[in-house]
PDB file of N, CA and C in Angstrom:
ATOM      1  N   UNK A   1     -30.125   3.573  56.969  1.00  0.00           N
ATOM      2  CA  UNK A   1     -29.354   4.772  56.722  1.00  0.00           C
ATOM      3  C   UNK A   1     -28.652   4.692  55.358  1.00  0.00           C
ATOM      4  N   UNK A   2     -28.294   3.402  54.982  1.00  0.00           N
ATOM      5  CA  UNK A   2     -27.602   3.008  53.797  1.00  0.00           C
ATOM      6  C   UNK A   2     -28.272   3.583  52.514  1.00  0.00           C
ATOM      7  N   UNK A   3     -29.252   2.999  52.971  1.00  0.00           N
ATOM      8  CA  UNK A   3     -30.882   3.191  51.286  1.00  0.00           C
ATOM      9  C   UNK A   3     -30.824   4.999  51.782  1.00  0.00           C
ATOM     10  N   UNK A   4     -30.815   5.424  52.654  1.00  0.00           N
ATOM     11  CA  UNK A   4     -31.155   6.941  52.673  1.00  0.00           C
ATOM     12  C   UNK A   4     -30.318   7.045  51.587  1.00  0.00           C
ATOM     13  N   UNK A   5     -28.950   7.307  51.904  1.00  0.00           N
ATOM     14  CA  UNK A   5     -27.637   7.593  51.633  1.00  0.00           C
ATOM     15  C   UNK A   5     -27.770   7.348  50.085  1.00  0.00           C
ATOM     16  N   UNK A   6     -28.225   6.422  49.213  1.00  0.00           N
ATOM     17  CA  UNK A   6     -27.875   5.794  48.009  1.00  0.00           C
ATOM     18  C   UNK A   6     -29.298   6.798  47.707  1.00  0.00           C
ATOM     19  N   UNK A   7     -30.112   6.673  47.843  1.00  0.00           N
ATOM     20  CA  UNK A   7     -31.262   7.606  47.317  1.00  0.00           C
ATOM     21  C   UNK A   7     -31.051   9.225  47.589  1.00  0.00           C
ATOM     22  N   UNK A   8     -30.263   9.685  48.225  1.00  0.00           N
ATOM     23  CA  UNK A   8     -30.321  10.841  48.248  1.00  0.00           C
ATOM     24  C   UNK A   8     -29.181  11.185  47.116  1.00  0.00           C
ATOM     25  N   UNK A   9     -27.875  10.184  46.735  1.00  0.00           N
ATOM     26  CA  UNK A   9     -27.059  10.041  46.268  1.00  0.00           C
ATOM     27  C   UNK A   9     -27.385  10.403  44.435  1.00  0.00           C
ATOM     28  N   UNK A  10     -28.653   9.252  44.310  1.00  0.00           N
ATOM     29  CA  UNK A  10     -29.279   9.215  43.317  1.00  0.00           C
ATOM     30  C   UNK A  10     -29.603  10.328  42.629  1.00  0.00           C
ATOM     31  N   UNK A  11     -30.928  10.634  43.731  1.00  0.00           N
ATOM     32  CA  UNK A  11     -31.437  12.063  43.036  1.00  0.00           C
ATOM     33  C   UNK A  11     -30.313  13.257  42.884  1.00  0.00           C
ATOM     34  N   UNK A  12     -29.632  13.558  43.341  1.00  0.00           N
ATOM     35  CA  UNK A  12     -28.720  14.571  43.292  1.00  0.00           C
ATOM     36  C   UNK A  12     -27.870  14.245  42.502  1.00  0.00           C
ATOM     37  N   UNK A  13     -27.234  13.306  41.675  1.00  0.00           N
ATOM     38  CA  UNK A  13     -26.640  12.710  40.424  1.00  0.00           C
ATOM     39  C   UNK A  13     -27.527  12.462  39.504  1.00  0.00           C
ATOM     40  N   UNK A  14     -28.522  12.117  39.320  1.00  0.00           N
ATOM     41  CA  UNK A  14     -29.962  11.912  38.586  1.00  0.00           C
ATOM     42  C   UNK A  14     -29.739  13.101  36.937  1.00  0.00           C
ATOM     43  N   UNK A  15     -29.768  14.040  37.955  1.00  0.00           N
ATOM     44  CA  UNK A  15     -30.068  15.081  37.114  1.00  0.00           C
ATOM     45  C   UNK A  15     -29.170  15.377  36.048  1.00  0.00           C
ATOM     46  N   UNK A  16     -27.598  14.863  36.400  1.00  0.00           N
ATOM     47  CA  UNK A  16     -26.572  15.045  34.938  1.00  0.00           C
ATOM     48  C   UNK A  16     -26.753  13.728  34.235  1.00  0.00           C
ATOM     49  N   UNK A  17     -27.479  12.875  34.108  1.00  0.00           N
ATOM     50  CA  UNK A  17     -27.601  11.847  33.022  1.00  0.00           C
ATOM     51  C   UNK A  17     -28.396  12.505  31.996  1.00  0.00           C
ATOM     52  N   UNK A  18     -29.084  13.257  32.283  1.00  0.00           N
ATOM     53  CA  UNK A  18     -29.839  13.973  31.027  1.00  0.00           C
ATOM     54  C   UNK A  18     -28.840  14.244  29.611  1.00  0.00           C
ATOM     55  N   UNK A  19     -30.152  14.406  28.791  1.00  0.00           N
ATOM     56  CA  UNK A  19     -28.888  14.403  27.870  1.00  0.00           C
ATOM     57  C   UNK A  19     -29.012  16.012  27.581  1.00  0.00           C
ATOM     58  N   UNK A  20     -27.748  16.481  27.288  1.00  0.00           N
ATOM     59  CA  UNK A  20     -27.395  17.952  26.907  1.00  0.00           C
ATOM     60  C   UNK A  20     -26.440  18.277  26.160  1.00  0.00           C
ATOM     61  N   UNK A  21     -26.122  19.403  25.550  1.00  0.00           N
ATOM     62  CA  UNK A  21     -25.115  19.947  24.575  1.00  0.00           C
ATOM     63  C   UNK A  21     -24.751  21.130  25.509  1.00  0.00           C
ATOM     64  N   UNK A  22     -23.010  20.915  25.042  1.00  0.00           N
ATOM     65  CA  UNK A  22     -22.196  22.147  25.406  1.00  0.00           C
ATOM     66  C   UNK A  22     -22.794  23.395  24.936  1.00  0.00           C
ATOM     67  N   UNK A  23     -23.724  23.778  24.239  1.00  0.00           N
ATOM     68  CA  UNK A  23     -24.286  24.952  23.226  1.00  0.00           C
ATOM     69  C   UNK A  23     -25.330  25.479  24.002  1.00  0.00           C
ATOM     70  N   UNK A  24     -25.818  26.561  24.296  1.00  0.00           N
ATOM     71  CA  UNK A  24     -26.560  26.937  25.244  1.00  0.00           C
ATOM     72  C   UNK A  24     -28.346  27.369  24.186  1.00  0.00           C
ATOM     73  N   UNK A  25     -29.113  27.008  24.092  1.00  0.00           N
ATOM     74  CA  UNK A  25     -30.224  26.942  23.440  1.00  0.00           C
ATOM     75  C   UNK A  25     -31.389  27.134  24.124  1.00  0.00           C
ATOM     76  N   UNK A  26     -32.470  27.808  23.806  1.00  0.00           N
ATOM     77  CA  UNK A  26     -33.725  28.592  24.008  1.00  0.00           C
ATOM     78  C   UNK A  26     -34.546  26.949  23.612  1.00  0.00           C
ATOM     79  N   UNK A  27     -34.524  26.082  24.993  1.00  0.00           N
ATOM     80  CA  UNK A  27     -36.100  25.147  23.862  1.00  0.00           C
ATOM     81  C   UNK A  27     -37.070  25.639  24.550  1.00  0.00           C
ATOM     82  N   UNK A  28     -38.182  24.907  23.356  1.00  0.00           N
ATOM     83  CA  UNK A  28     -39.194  24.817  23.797  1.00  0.00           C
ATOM     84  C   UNK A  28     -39.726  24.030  24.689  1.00  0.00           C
ATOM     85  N   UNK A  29     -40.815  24.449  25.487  1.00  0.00           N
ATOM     86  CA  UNK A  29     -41.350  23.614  26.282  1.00  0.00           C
ATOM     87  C   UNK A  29     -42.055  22.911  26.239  1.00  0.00           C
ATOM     88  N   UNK A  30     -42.745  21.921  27.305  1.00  0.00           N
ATOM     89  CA  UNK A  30     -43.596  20.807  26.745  1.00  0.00           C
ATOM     90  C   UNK A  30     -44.053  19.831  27.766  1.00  0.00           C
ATOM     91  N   UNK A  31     -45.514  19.480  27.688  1.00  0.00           N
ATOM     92  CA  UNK A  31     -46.001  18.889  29.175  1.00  0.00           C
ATOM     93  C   UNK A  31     -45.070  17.361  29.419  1.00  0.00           C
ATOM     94  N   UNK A  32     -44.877  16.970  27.613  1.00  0.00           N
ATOM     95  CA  UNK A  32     -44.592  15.318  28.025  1.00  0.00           C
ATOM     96  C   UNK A  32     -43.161  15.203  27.692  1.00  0.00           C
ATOM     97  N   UNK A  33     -42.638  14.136  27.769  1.00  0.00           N
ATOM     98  CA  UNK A  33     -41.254  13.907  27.726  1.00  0.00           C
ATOM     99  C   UNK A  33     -40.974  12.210  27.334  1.00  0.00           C
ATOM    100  N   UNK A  34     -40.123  11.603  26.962  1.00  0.00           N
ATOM    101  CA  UNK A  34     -39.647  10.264  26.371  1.00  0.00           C
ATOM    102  C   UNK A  34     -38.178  10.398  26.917  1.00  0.00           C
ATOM    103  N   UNK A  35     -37.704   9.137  27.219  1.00  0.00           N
ATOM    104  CA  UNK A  35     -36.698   9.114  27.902  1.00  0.00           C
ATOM    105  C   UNK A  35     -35.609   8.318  26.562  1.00  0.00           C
ATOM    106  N   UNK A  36     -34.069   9.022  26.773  1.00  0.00           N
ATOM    107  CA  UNK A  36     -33.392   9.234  25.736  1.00  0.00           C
ATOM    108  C   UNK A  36     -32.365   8.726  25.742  1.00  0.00           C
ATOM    109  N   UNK A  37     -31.882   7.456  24.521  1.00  0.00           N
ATOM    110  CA  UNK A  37     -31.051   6.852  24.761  1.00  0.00           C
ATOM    111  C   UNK A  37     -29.639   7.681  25.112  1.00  0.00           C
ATOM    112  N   UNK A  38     -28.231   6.860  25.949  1.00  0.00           N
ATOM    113  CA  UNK A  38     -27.753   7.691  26.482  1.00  0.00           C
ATOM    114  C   UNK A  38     -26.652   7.844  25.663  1.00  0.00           C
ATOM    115  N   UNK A  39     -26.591   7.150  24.599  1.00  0.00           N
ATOM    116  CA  UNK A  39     -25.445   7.217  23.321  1.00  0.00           C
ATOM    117  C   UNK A  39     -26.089   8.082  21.656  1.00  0.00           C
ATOM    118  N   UNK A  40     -27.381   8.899  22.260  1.00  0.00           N
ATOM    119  CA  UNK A  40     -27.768   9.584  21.200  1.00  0.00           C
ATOM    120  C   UNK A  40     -26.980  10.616  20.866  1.00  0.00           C
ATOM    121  N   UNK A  41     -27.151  10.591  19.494  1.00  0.00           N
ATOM    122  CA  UNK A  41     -26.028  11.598  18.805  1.00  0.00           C
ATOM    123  C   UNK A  41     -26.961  13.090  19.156  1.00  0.00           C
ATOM    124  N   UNK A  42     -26.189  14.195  19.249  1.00  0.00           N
ATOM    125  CA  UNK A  42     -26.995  15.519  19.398  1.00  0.00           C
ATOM    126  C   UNK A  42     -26.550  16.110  18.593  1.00  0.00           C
ATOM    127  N   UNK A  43     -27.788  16.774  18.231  1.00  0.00           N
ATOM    128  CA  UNK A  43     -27.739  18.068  16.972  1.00  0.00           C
ATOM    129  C   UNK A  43     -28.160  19.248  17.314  1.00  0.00           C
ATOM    130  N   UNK A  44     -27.443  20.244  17.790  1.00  0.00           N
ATOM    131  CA  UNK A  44     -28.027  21.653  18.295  1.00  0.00           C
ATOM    132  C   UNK A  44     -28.177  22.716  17.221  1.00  0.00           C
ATOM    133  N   UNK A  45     -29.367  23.089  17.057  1.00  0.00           N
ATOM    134  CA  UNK A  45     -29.382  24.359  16.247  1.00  0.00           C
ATOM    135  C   UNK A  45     -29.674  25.799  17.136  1.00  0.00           C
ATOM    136  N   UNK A  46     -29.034  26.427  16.642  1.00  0.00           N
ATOM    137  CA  UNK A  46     -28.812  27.942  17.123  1.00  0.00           C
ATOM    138  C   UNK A  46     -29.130  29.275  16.148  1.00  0.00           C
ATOM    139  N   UNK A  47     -30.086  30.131  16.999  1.00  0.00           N
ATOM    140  CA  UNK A  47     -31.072  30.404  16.154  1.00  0.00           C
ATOM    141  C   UNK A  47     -30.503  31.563  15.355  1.00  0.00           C
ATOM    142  N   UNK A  48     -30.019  31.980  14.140  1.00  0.00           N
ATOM    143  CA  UNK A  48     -29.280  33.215  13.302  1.00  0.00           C
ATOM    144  C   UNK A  48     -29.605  33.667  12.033  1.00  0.00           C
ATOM    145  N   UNK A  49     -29.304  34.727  11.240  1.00  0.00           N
ATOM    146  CA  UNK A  49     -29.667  34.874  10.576  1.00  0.00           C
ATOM    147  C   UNK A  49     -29.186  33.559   9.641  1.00  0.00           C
ATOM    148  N   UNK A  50     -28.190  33.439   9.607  1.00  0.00           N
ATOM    149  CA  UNK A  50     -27.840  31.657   9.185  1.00  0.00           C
ATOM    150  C   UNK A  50     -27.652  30.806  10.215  1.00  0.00           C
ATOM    151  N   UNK A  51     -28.267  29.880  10.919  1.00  0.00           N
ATOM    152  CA  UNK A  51     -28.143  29.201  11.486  1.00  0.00           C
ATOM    153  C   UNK A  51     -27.150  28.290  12.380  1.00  0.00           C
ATOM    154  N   UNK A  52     -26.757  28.478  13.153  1.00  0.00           N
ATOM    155  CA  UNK A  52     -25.384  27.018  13.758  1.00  0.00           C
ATOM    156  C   UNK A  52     -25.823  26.346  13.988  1.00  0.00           C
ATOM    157  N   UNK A  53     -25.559  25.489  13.558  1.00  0.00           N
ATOM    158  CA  UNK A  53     -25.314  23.770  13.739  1.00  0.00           C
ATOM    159  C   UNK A  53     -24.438  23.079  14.471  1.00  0.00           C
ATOM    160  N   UNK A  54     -24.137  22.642  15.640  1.00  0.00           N
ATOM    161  CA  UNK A  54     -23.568  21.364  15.754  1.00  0.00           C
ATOM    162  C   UNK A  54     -23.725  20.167  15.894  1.00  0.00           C
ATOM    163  N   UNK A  55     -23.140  19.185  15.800  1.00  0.00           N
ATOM    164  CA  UNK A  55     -23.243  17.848  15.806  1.00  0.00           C
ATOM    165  C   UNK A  55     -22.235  17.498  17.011  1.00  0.00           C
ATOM    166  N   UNK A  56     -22.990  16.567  17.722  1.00  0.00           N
ATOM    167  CA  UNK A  56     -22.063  16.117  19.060  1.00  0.00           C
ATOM    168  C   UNK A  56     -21.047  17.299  19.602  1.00  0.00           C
ATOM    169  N   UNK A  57     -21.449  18.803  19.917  1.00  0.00           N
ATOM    170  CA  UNK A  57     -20.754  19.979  20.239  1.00  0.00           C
ATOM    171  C   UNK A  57     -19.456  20.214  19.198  1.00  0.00           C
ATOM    172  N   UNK A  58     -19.348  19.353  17.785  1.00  0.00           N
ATOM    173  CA  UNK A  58     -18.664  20.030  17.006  1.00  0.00           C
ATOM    174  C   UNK A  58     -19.193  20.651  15.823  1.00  0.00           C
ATOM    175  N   UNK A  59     -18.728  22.332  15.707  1.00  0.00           N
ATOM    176  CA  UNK A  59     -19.797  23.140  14.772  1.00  0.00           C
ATOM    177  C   UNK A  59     -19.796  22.515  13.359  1.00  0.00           C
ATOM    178  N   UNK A  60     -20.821  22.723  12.785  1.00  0.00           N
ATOM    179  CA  UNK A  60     -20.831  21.637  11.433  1.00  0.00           C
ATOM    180  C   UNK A  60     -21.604  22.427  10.461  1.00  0.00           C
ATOM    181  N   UNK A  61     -21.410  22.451   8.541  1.00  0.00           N
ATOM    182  CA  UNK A  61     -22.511  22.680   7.991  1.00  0.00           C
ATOM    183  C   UNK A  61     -22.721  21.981   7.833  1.00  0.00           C
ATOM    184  N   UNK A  62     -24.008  21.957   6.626  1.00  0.00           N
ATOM    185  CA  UNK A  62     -25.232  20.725   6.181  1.00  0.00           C
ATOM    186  C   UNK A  62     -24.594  20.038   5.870  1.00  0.00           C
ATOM    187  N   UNK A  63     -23.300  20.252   4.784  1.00  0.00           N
ATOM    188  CA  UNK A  63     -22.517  19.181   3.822  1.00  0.00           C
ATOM    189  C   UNK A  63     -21.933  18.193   4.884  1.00  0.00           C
ATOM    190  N   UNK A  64     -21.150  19.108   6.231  1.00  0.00           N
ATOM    191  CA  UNK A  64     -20.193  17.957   7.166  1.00  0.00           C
ATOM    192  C   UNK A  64     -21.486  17.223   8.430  1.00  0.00           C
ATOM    193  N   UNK A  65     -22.579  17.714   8.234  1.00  0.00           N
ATOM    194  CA  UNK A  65     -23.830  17.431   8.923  1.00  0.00           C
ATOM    195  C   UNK A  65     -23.978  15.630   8.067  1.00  0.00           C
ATOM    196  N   UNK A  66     -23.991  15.735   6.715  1.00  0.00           N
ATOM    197  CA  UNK A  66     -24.198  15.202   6.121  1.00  0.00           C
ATOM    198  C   UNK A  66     -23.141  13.728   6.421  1.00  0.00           C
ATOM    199  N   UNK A  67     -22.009  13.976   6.152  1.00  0.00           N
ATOM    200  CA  UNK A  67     -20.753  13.133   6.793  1.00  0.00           C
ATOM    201  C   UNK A  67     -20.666  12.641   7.985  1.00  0.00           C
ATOM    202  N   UNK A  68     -20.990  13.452   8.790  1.00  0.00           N
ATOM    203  CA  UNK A  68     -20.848  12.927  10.509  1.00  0.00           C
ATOM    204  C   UNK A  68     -22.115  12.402  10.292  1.00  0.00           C
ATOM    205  N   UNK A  69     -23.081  12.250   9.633  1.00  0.00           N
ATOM    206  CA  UNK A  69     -24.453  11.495  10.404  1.00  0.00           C
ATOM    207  C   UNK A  69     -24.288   9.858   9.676  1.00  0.00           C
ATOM    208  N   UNK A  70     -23.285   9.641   8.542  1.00  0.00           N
ATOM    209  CA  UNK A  70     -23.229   8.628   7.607  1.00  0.00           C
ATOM    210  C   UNK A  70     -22.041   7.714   8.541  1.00  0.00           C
ATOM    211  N   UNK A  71     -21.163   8.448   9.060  1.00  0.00           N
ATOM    212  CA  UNK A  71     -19.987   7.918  10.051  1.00  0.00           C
ATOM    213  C   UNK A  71     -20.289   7.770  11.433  1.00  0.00           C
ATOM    214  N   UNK A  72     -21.520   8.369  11.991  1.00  0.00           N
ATOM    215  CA  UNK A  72     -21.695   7.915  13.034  1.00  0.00           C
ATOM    216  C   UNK A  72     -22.738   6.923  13.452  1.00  0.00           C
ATOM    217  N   UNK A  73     -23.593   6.109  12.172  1.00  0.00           N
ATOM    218  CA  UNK A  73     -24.847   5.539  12.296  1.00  0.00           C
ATOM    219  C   UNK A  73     -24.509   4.022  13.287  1.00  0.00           C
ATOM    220  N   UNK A  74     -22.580   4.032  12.977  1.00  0.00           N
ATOM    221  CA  UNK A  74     -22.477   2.764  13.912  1.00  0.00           C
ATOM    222  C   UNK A  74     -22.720   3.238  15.304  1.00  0.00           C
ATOM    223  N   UNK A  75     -22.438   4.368  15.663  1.00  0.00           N
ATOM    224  CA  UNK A  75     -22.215   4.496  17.534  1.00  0.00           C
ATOM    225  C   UNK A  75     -23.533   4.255  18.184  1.00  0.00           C
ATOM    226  N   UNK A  76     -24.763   4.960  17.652  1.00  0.00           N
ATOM    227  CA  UNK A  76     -25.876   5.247  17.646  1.00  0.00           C
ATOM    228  C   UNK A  76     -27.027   5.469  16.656  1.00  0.00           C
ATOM    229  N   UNK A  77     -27.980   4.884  16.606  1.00  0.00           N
ATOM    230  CA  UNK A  77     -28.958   4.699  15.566  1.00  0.00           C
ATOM    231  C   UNK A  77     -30.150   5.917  16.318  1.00  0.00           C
ATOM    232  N   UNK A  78     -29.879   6.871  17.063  1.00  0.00           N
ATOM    233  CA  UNK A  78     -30.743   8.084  17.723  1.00  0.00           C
ATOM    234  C   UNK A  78     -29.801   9.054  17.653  1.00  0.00           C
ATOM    235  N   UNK A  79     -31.041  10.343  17.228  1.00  0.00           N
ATOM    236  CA  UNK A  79     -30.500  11.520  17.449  1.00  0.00           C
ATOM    237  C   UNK A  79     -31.220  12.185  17.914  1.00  0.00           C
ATOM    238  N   UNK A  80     -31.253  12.987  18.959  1.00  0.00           N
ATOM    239  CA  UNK A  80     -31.502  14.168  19.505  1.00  0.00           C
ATOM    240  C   UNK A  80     -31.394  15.935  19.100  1.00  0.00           C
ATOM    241  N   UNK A  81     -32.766  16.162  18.420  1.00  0.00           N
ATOM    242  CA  UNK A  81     -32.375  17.931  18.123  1.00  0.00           C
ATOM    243  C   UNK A  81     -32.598  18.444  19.301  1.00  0.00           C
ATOM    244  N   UNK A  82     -31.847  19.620  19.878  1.00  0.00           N
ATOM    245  CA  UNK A  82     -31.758  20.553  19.967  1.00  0.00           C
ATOM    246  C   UNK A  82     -31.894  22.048  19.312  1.00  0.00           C
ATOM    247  N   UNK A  83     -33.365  22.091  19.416  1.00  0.00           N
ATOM    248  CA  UNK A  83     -33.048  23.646  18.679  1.00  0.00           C
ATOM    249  C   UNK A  83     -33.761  24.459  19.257  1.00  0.00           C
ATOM    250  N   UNK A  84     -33.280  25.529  19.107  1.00  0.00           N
ATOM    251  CA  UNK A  84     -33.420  26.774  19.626  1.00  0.00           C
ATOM    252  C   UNK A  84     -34.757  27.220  19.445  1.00  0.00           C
ATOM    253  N   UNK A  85     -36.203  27.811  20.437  1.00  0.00           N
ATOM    254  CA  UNK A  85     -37.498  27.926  19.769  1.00  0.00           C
ATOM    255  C   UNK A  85     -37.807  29.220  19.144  1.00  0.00           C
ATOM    256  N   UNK A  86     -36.421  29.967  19.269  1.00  0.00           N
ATOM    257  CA  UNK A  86     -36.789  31.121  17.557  1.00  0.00           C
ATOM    258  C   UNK A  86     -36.162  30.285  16.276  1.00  0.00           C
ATOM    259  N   UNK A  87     -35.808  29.038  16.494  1.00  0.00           N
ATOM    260  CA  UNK A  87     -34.832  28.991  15.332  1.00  0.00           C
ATOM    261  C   UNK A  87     -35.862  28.812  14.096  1.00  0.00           C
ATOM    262  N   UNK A  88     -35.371  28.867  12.653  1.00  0.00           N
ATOM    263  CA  UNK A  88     -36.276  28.745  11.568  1.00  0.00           C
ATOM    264  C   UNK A  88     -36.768  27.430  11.564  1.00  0.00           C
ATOM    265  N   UNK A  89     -37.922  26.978  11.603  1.00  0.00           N
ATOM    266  CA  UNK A  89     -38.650  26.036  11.420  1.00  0.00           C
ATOM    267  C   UNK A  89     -38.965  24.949  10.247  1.00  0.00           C
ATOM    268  N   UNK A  90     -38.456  25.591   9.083  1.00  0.00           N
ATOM    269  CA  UNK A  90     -37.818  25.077   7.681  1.00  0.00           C
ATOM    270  C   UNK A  90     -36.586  24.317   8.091  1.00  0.00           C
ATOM    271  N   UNK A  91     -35.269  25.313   8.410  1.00  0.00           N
ATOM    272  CA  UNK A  91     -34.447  24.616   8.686  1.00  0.00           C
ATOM    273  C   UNK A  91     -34.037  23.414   9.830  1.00  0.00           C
ATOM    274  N   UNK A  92     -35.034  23.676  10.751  1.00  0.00           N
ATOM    275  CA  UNK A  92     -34.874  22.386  11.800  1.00  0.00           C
ATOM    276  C   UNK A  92     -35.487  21.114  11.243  1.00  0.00           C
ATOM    277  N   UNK A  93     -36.774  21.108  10.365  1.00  0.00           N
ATOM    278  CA  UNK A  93     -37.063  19.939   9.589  1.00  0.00           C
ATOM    279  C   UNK A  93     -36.198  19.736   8.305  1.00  0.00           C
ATOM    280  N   UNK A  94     -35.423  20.424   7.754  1.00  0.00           N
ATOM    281  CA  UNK A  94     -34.536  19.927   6.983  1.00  0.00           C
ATOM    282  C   UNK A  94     -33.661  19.040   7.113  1.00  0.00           C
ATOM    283  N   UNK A  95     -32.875  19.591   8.471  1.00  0.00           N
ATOM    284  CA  UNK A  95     -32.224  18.794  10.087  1.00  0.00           C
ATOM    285  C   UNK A  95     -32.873  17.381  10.333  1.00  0.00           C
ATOM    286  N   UNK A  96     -33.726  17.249  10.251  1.00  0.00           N
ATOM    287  CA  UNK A  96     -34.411  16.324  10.876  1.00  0.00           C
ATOM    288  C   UNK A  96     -35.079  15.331   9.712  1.00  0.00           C
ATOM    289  N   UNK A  97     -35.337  15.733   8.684  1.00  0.00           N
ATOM    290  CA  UNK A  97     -35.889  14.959   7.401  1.00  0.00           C
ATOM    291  C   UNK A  97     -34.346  14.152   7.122  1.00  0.00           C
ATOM    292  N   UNK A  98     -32.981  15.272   7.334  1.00  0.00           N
ATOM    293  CA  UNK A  98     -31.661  14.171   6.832  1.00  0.00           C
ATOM    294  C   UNK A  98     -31.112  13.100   7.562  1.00  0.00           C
ATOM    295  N   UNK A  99     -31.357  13.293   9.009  1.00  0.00           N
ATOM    296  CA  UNK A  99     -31.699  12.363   9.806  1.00  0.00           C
ATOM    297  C   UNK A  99     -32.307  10.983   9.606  1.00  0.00           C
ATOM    298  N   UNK A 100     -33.827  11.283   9.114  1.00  0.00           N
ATOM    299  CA  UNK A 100     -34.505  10.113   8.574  1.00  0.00           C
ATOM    300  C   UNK A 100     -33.861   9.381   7.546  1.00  0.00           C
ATOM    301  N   UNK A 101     -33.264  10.687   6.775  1.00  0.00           N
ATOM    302  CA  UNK A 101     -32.978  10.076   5.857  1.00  0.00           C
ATOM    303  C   UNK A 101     -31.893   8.976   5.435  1.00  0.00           C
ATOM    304  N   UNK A 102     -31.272   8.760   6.603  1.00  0.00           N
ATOM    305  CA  UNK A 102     -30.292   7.714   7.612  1.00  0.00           C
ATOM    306  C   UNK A 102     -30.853   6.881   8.327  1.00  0.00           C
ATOM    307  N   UNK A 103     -32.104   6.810   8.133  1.00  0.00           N
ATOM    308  CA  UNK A 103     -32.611   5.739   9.366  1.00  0.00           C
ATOM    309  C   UNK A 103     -32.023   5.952  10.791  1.00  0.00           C
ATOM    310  N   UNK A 104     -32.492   7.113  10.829  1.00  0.00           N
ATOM    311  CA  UNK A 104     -32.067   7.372  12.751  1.00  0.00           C
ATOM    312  C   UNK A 104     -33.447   7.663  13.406  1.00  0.00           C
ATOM    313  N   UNK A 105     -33.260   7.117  14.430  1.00  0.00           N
ATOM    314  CA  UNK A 105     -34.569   7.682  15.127  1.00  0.00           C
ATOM    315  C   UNK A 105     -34.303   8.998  15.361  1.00  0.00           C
ATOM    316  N   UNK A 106     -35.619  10.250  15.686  1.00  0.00           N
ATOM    317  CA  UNK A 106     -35.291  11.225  15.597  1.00  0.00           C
ATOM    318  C   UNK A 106     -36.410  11.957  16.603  1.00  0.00           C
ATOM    319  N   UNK A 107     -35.530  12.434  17.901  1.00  0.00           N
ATOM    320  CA  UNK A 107     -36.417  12.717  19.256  1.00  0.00           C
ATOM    321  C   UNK A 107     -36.176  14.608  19.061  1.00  0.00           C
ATOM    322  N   UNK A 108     -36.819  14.965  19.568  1.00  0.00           N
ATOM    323  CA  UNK A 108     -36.859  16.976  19.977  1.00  0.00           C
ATOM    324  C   UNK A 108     -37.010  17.049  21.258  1.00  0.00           C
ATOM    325  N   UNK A 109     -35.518  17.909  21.681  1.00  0.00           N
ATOM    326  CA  UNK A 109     -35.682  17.546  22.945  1.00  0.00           C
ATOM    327  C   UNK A 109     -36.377  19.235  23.212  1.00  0.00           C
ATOM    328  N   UNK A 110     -37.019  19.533  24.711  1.00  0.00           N
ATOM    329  CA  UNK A 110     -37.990  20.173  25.254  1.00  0.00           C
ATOM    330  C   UNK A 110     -37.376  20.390  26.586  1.00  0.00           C
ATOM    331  N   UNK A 111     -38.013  21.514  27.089  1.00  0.00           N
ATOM    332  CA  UNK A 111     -37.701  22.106  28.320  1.00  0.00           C
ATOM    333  C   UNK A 111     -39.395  21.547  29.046  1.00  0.00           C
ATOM    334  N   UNK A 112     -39.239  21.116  30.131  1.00  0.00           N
ATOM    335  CA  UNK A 112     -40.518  21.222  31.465  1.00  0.00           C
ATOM    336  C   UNK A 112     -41.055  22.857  31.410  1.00  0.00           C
ATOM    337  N   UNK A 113     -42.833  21.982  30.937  1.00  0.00           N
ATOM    338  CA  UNK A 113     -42.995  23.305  30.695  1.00  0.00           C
ATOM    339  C   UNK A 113     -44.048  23.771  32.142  1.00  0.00           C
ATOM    340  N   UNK A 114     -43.841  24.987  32.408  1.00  0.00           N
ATOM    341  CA  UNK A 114     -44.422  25.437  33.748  1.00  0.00           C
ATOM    342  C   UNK A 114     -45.703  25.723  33.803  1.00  0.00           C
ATOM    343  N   UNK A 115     -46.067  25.295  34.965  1.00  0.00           N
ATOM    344  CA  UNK A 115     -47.509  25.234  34.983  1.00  0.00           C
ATOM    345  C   UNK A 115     -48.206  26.101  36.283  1.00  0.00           C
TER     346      UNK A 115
END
């Protein structure tokens, strides 16, 4: 009854370890998935005629994008985009090239896509 109890416990807690942003975003979907460190930094883009950005749910431009990714390389060496799948596609690899350009690993996160 114990193992029931701890497995039912599991799965029903399971599901908030994911990683997510306070920012509510349109992803894209996708058959496969990679599992994500749990101290990755997140970068949400939001899709506009100029774009939002945040970094770890605080809104950011490129320049303070630029700062928080140089100050945070101690917490975590991963980042996680979030972006929105109307967002501009220029600007999410811009996002993501400055990233590299820090030596961060650099994951896109995806919605389960339906089948």
């Amino acid at each position: 009854m114990d193992a029931v109890l701890l497995l039912l416990v599991f799965f029903i807690f399971g599901s908030n370890f994911v990683v997510k942003s306070g920012v509510k975003v349109n992803l894209p979907s996708s058959r496969s998935s990679l599992p994500s460190e749990r101290s990755s930094h997140i970068i949400t883009i939001v899709k506009g005629s100029s774009p939002q950005i945040y970094f770890n749910e605080s809104r950011v431009d490129l320049a303070q994008l630029n700062t928080r990714l140089i100050a945070g390389k101690g917490e975590s060496n991963q980042v996680t985009i979030l972006a929105d799948r109307d967002a501009n596609y220029g600007e999410v690899l811009e996002i993501a090239l400055l990233a590299l350009r820090f030596h961060y690993e650099v994951a896109f996160g995806t919605q389960p896509q339906q089948e």
